[in-house]
Each structure stands twice: as C-alpha cells, then as structure tokens.
PDB file of N, CA and C in Angstrom:
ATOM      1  N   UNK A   1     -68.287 -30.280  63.368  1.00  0.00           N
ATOM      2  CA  UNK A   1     -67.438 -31.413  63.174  1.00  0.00           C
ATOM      3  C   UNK A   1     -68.276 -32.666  63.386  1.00  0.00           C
ATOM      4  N   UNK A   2     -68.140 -33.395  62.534  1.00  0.00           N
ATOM      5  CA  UNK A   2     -68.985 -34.700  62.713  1.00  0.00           C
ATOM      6  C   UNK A   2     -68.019 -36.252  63.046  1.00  0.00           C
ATOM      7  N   UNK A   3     -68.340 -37.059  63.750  1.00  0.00           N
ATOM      8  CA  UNK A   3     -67.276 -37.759  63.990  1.00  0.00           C
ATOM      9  C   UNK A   3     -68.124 -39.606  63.887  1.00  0.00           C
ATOM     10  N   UNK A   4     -67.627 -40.293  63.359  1.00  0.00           N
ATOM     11  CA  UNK A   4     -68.321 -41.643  63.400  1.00  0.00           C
ATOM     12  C   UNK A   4     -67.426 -42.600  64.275  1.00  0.00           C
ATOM     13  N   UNK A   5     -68.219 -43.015  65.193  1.00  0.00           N
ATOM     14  CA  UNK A   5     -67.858 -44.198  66.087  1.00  0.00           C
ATOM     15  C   UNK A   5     -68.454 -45.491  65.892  1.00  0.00           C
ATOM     16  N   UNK A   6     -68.152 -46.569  66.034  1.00  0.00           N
ATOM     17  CA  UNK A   6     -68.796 -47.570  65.877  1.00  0.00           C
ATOM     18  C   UNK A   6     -69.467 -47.878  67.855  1.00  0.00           C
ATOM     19  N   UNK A   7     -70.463 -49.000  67.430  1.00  0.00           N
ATOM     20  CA  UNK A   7     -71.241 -48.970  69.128  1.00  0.00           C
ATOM     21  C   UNK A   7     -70.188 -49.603  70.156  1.00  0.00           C
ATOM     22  N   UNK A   8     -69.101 -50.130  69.789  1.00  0.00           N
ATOM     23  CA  UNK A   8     -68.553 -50.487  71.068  1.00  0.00           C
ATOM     24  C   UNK A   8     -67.328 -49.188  71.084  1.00  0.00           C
ATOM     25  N   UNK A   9     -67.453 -48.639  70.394  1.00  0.00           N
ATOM     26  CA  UNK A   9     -66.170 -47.097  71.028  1.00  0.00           C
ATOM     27  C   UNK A   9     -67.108 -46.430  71.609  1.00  0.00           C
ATOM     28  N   UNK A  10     -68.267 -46.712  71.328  1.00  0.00           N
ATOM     29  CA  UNK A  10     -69.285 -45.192  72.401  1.00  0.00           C
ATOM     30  C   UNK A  10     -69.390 -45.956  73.858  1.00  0.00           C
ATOM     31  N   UNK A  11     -69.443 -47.274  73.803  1.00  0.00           N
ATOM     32  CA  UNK A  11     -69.280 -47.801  75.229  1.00  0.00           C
ATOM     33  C   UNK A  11     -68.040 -47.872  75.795  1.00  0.00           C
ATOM     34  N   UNK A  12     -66.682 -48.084  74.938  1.00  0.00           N
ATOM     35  CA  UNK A  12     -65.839 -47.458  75.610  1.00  0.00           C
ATOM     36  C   UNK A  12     -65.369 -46.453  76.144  1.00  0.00           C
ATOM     37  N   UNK A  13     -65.829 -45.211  75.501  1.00  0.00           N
ATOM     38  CA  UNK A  13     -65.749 -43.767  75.718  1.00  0.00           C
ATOM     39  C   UNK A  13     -66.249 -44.151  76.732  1.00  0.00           C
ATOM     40  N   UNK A  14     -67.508 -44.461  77.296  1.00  0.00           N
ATOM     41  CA  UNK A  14     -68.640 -44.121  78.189  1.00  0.00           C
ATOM     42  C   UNK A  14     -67.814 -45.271  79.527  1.00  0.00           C
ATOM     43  N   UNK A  15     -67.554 -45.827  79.214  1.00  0.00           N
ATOM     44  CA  UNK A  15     -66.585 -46.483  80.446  1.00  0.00           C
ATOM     45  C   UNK A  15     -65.830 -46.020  80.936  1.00  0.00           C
ATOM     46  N   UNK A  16     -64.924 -45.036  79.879  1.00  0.00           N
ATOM     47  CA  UNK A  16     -63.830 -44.950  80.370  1.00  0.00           C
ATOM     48  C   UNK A  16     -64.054 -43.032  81.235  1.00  0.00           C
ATOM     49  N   UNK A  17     -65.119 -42.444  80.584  1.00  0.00           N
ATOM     50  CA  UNK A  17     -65.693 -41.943  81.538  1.00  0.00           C
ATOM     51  C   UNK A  17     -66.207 -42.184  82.630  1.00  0.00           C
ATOM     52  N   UNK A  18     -66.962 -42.835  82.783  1.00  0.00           N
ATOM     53  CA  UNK A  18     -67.954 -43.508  84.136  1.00  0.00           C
ATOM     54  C   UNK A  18     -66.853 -43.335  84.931  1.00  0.00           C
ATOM     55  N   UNK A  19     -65.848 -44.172  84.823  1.00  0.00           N
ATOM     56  CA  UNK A  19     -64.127 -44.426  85.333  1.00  0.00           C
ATOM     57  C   UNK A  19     -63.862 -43.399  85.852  1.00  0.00           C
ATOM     58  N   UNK A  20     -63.272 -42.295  84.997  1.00  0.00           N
ATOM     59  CA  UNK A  20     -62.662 -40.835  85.350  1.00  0.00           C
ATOM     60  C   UNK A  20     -63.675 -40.043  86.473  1.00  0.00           C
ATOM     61  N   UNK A  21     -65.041 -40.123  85.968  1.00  0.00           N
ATOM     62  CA  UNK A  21     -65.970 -39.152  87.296  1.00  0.00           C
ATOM     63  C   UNK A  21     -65.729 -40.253  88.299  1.00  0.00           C
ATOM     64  N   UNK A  22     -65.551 -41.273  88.264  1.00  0.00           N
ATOM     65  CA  UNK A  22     -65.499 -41.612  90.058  1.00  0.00           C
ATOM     66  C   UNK A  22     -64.340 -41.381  90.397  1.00  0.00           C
ATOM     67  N   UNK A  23     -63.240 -41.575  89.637  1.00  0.00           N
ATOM     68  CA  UNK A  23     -62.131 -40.829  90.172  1.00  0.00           C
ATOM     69  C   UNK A  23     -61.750 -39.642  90.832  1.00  0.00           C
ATOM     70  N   UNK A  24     -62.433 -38.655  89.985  1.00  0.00           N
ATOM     71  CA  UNK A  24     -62.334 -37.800  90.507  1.00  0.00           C
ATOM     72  C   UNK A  24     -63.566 -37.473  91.810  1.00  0.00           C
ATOM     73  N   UNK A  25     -64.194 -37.797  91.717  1.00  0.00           N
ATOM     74  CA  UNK A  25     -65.095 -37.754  93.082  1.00  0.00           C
ATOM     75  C   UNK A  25     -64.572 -38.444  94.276  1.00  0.00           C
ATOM     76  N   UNK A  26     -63.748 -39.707  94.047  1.00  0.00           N
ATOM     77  CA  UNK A  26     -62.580 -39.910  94.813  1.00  0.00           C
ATOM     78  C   UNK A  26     -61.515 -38.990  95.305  1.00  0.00           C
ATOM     79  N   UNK A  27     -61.516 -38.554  94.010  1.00  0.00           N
ATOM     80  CA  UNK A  27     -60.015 -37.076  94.488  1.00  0.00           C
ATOM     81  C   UNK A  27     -60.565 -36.244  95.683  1.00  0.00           C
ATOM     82  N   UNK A  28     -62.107 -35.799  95.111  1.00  0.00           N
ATOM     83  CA  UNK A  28     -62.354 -34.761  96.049  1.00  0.00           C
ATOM     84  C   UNK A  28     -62.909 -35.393  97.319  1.00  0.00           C
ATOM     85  N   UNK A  29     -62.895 -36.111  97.328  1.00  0.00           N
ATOM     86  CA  UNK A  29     -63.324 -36.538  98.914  1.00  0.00           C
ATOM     87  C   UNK A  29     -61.811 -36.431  99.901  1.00  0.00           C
ATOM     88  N   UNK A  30     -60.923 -36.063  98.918  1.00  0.00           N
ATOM     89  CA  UNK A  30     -59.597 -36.131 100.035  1.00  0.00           C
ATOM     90  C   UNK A  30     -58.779 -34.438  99.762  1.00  0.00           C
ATOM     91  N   UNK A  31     -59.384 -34.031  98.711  1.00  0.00           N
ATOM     92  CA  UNK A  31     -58.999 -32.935  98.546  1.00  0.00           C
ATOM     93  C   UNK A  31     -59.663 -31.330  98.849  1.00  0.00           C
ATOM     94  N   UNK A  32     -61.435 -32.110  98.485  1.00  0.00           N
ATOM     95  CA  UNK A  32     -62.059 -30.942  98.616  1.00  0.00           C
ATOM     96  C   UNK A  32     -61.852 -29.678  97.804  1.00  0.00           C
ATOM     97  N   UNK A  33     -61.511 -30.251  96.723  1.00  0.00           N
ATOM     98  CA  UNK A  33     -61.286 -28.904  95.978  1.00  0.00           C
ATOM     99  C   UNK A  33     -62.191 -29.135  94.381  1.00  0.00           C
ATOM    100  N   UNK A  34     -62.987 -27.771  94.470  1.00  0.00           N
ATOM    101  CA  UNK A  34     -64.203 -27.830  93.874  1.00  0.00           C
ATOM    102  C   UNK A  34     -64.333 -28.464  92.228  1.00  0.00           C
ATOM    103  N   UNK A  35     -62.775 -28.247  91.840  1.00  0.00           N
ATOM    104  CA  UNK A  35     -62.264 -28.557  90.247  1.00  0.00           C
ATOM    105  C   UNK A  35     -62.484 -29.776  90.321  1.00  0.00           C
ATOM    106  N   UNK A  36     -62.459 -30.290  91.395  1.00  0.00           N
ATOM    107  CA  UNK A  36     -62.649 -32.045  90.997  1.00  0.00           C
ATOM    108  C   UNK A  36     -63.792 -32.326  90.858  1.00  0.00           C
ATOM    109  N   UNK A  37     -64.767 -32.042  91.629  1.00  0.00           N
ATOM    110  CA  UNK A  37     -66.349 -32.013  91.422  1.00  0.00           C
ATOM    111  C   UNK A  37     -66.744 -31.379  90.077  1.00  0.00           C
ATOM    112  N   UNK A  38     -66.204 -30.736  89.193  1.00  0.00           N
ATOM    113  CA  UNK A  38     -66.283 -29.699  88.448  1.00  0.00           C
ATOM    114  C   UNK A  38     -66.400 -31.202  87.187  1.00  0.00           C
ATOM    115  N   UNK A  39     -64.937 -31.565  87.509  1.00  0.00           N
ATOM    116  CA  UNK A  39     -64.699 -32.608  86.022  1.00  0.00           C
ATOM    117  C   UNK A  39     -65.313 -33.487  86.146  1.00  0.00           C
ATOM    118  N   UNK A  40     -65.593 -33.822  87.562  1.00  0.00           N
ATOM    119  CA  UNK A  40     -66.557 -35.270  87.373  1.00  0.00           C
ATOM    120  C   UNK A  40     -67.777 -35.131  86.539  1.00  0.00           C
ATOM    121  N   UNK A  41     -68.535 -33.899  86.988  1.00  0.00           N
ATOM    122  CA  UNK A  41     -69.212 -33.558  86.468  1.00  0.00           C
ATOM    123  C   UNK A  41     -69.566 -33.055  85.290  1.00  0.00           C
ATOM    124  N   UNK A  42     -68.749 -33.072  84.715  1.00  0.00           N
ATOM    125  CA  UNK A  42     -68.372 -32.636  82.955  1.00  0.00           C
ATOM    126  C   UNK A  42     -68.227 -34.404  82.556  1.00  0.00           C
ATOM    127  N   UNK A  43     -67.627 -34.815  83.314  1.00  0.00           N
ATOM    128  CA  UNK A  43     -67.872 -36.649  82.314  1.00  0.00           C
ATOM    129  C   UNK A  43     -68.696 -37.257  82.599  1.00  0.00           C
ATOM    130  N   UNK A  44     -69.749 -36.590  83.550  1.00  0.00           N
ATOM    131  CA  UNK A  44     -70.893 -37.322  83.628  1.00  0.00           C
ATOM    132  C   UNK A  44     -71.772 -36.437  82.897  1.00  0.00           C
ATOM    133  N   UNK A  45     -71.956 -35.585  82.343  1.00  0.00           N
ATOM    134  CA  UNK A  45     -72.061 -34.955  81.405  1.00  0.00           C
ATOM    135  C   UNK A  45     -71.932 -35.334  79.971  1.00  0.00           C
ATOM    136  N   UNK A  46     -70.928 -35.678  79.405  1.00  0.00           N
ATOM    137  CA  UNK A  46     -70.758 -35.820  78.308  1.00  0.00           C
ATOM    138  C   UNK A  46     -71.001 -37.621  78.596  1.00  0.00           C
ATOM    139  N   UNK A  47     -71.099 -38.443  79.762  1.00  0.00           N
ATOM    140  CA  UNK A  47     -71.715 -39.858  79.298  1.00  0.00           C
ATOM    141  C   UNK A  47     -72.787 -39.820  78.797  1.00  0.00           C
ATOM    142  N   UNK A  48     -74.037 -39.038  79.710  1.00  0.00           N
ATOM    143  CA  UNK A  48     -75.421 -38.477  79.618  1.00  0.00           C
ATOM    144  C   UNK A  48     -75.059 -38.534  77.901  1.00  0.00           C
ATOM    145  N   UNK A  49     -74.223 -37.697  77.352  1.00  0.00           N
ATOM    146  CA  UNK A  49     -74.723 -37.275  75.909  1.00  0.00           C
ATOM    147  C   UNK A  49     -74.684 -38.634  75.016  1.00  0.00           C
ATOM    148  N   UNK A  50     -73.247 -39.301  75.189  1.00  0.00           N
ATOM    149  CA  UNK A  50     -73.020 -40.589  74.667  1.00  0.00           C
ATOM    150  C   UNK A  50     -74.011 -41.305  75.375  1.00  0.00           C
ATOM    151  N   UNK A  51     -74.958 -41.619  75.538  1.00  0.00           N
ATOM    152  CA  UNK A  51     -75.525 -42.325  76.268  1.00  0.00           C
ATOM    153  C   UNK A  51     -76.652 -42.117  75.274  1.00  0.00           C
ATOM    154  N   UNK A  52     -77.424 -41.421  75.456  1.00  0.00           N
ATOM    155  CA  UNK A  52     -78.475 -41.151  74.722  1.00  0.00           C
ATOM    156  C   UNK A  52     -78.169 -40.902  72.786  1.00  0.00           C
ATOM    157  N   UNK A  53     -77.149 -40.929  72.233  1.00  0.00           N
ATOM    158  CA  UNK A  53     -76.730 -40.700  71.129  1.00  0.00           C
ATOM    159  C   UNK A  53     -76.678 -42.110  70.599  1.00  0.00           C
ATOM    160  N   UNK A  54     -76.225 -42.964  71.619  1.00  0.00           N
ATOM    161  CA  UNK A  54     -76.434 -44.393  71.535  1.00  0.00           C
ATOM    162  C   UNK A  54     -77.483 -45.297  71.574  1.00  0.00           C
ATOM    163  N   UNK A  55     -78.284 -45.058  72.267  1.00  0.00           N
ATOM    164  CA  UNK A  55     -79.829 -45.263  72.470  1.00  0.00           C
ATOM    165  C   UNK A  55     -80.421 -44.991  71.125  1.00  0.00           C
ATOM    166  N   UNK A  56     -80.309 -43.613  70.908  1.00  0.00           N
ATOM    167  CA  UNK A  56     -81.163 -43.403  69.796  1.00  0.00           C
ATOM    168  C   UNK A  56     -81.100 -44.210  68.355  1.00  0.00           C
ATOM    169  N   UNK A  57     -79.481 -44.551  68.826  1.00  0.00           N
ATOM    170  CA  UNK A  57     -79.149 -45.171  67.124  1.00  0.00           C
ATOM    171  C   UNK A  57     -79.518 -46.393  67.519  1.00  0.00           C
ATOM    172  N   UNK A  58     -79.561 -47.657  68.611  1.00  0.00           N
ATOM    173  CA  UNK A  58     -79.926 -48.550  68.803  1.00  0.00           C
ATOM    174  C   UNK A  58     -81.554 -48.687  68.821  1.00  0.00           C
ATOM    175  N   UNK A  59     -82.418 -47.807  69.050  1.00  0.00           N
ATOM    176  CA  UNK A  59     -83.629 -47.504  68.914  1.00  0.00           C
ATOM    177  C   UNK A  59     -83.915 -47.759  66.886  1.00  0.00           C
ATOM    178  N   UNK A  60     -82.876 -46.647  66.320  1.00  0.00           N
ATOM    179  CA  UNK A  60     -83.244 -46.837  64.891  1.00  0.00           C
ATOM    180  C   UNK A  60     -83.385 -48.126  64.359  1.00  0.00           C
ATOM    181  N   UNK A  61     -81.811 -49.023  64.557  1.00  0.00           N
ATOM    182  CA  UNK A  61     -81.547 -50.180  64.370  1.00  0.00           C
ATOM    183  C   UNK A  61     -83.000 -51.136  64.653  1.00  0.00           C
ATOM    184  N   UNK A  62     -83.628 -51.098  65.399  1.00  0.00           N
ATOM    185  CA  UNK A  62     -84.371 -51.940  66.418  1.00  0.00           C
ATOM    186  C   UNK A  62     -85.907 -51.432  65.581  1.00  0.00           C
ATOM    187  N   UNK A  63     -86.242 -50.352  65.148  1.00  0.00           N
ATOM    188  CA  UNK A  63     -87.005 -49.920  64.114  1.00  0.00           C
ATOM    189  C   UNK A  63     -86.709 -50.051  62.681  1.00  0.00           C
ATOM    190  N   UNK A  64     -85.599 -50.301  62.312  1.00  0.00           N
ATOM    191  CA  UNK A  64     -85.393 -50.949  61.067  1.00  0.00           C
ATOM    192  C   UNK A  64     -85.657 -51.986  60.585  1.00  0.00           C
ATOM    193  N   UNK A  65     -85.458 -53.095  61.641  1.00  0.00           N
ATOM    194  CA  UNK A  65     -85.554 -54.286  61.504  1.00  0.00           C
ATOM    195  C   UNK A  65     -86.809 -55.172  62.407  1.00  0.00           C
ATOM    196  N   UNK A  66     -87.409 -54.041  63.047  1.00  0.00           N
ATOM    197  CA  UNK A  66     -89.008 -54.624  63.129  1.00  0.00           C
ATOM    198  C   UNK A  66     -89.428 -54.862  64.835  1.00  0.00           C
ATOM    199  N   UNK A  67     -87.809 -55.083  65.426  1.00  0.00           N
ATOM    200  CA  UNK A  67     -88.045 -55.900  66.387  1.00  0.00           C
ATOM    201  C   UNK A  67     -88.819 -55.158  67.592  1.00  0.00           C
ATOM    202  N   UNK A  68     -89.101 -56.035  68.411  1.00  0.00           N
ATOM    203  CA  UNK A  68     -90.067 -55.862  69.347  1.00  0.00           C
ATOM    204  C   UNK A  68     -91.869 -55.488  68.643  1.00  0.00           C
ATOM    205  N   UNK A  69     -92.175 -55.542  67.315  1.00  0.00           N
ATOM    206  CA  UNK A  69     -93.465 -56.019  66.962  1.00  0.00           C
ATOM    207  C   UNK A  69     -93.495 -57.292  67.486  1.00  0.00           C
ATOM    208  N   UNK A  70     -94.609 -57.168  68.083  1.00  0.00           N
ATOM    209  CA  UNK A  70     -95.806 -58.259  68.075  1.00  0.00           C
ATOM    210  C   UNK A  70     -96.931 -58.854  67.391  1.00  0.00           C
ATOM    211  N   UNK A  71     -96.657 -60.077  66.509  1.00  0.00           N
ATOM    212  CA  UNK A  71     -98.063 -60.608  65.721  1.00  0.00           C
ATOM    213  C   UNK A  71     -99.463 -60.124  66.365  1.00  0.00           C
ATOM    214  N   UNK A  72    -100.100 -60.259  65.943  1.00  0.00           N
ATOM    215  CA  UNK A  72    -101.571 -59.798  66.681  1.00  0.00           C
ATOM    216  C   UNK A  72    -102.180 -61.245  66.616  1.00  0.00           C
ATOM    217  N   UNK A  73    -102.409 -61.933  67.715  1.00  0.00           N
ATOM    218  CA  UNK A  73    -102.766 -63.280  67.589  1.00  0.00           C
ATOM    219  C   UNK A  73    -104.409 -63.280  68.014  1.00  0.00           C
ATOM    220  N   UNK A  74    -104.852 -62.590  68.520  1.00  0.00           N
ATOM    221  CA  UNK A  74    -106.352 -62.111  69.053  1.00  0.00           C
ATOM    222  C   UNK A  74    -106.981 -61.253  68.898  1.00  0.00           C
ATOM    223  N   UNK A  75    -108.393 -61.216  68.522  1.00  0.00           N
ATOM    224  CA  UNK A  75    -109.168 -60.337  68.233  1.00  0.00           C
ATOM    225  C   UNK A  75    -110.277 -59.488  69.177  1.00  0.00           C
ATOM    226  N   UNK A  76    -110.267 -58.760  69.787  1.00  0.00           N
ATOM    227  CA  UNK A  76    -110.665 -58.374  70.553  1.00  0.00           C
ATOM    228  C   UNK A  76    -112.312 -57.313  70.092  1.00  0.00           C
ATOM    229  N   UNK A  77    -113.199 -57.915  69.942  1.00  0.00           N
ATOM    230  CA  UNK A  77    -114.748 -57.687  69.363  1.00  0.00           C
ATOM    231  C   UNK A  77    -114.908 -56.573  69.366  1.00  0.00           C
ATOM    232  N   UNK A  78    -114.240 -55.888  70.871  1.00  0.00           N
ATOM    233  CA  UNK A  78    -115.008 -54.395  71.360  1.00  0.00           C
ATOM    234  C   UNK A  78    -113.592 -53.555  70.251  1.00  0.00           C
ATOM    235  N   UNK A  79    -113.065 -54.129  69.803  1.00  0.00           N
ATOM    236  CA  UNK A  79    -112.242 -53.015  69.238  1.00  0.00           C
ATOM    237  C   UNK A  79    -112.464 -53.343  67.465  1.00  0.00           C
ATOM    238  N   UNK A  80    -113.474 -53.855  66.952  1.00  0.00           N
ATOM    239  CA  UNK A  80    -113.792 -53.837  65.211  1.00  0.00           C
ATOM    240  C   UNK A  80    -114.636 -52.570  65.205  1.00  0.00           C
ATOM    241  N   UNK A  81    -114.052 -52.084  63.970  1.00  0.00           N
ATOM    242  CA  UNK A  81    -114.626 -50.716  63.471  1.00  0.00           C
ATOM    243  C   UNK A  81    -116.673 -50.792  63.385  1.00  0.00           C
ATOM    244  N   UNK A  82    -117.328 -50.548  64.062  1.00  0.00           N
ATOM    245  CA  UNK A  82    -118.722 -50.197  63.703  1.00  0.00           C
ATOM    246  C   UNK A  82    -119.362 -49.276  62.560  1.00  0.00           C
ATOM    247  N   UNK A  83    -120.177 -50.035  61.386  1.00  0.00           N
ATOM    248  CA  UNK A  83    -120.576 -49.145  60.394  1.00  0.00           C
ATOM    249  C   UNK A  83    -122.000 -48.807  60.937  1.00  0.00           C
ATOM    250  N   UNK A  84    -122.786 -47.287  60.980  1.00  0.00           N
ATOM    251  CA  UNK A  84    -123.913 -46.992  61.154  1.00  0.00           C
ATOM    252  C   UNK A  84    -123.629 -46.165  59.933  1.00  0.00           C
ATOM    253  N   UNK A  85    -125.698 -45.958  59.624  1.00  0.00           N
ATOM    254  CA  UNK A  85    -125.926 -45.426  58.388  1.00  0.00           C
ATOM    255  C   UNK A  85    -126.847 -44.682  59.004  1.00  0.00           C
TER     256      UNK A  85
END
C-alpha cells in the first residue's frame, strides 16, 4: 500500500505521536503495566520511521535544487592536478 502525505501531515503524524508515547509512559508510571511501555514504544517506533522518510525526501528536495553547494572561491596550489612524463 502506498500512501502520499504532504511534509506538514508527516510532522503532524509525528507530533501527534511524540504526544501519545509520553502519554503513555505517563500511564505507566502510575500503572506499571507493561502494555503501556509496549505502545509507547511502538510510536516511538513508527516516529523513528516518519522521521527518517522525511529527512530523506527533504534531503532530495535540498539535492534538487543545489542547496548547501558552495562556490569554490579559492584555489588551493597543493591540490592542481600534476602532469609528469
């Protein structure tokens, strides 16, 4: 199944996770019962995934369009190619 989000629903997802695992890590600090540690850990889980799924496409974006090149404003002697014969 393939699903398209635009970049601010993957940060909402990812909020509204972040949200739910502290909740529930809240729960279990009063409950102690292992299911809660269980889910937190499944939405910190699946942020991890949105997280990096997001990155990568912001990485593409950011390689598409060039940014973060740097002009080369200096020439540095010890690094021109040497011809020997």
């Amino acid at each position: 199944m393939k699903i398209e989000l635009t970049d601010d629903e993957v940060t909402t997802m990812m909020v509204a996770l972040d949200s739910y695992g502290m909740d529930m890590r809240a729960q279990w600090m009063t409950s102690r019962d292992d299911d809660d540690l269980t889910e937190a850990g499944s939405a910190e889980w699946c942020w991890h995934k949105l997280f990096d799924i997001q990155q990568q496409f912001r990485n593409s974006i950011a390689d598409a369009i060039g940014e973060g090149e740097q002009p080369l404003t200096t020439i540095d002697p010890f690094t021109l190619p040497t011809w020997t014969e």
